[in-house]
Protein backbone atom coordinates (compact mmCIF):
# COMPACT_ATOMS: atom_id res chain seq x y z
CA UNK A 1 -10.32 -24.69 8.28
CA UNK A 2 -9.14 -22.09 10.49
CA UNK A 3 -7.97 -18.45 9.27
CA UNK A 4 -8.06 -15.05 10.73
CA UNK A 5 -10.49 -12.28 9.84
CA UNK A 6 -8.84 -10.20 7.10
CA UNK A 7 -10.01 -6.83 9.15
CA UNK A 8 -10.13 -7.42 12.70
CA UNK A 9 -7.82 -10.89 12.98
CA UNK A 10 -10.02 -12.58 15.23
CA UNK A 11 -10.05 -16.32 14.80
CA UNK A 12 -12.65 -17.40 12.20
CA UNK A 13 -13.32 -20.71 10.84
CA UNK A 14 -14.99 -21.86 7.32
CA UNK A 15 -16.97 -24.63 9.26
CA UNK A 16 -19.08 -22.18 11.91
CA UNK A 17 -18.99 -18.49 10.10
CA UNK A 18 -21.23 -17.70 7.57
CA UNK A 19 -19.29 -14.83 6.66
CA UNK A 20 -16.35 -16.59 6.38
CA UNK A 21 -13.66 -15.45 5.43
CA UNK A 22 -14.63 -13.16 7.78
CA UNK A 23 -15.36 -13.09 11.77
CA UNK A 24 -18.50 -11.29 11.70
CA UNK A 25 -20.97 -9.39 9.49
CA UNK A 26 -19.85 -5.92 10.16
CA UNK A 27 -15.86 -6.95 9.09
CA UNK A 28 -17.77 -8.07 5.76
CA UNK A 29 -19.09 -4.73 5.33
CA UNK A 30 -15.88 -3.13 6.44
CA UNK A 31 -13.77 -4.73 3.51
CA UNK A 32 -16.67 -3.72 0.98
CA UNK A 33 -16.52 -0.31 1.92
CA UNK A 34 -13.09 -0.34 1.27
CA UNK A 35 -13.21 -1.66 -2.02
CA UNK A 36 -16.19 1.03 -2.67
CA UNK A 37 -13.75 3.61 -1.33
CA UNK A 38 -10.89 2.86 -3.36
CA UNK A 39 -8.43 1.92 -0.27
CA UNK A 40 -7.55 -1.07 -2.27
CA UNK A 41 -6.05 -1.17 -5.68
CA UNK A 42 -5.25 -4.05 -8.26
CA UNK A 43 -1.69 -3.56 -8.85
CA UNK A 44 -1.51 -4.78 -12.01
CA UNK A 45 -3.66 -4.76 -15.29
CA UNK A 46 -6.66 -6.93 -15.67
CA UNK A 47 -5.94 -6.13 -19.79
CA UNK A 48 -2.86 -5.38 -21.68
CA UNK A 49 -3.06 -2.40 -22.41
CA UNK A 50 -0.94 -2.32 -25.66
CA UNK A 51 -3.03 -5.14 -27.00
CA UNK A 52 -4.91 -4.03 -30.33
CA UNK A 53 -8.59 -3.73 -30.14
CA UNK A 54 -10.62 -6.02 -31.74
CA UNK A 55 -12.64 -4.28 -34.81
CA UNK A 56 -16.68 -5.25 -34.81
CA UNK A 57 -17.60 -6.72 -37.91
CA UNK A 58 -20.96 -5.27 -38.60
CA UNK A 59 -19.24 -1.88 -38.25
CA UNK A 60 -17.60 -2.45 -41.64
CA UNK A 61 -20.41 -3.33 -43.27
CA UNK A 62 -21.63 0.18 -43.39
């Protein structure tokens, strides 16, 4: 399967890159140290946030 490189947009394919879905090593590293760097945000929730917390049971026990 054939794709472009997320970073750079070279050609890259799943069959002959190991770092698929990227071209090369160093756009791997490039996208992680965005994530580490905060350029890229989840734009929603992973939780609701209204949702009640669950209570632990052994902490009633005391």
């Amino acid at each position: 399967m054939t794709w472009q490189c997320p970073i750079c947009k070279k050609p890259t394919d799943s069959e002959t890159h190991p770092d698929f879905p990227f071209c090369s090593e160093r756009c791997r590293l490039l996208d992680l140290g965005d994530w580490a760097a905060e350029r890229y945000v989840v734009s929603e929730p992973a939780i609701e946030e209204n949702a009640p917390e669950e209570s632990n049971p052994d902490e009633s026990k005391h």
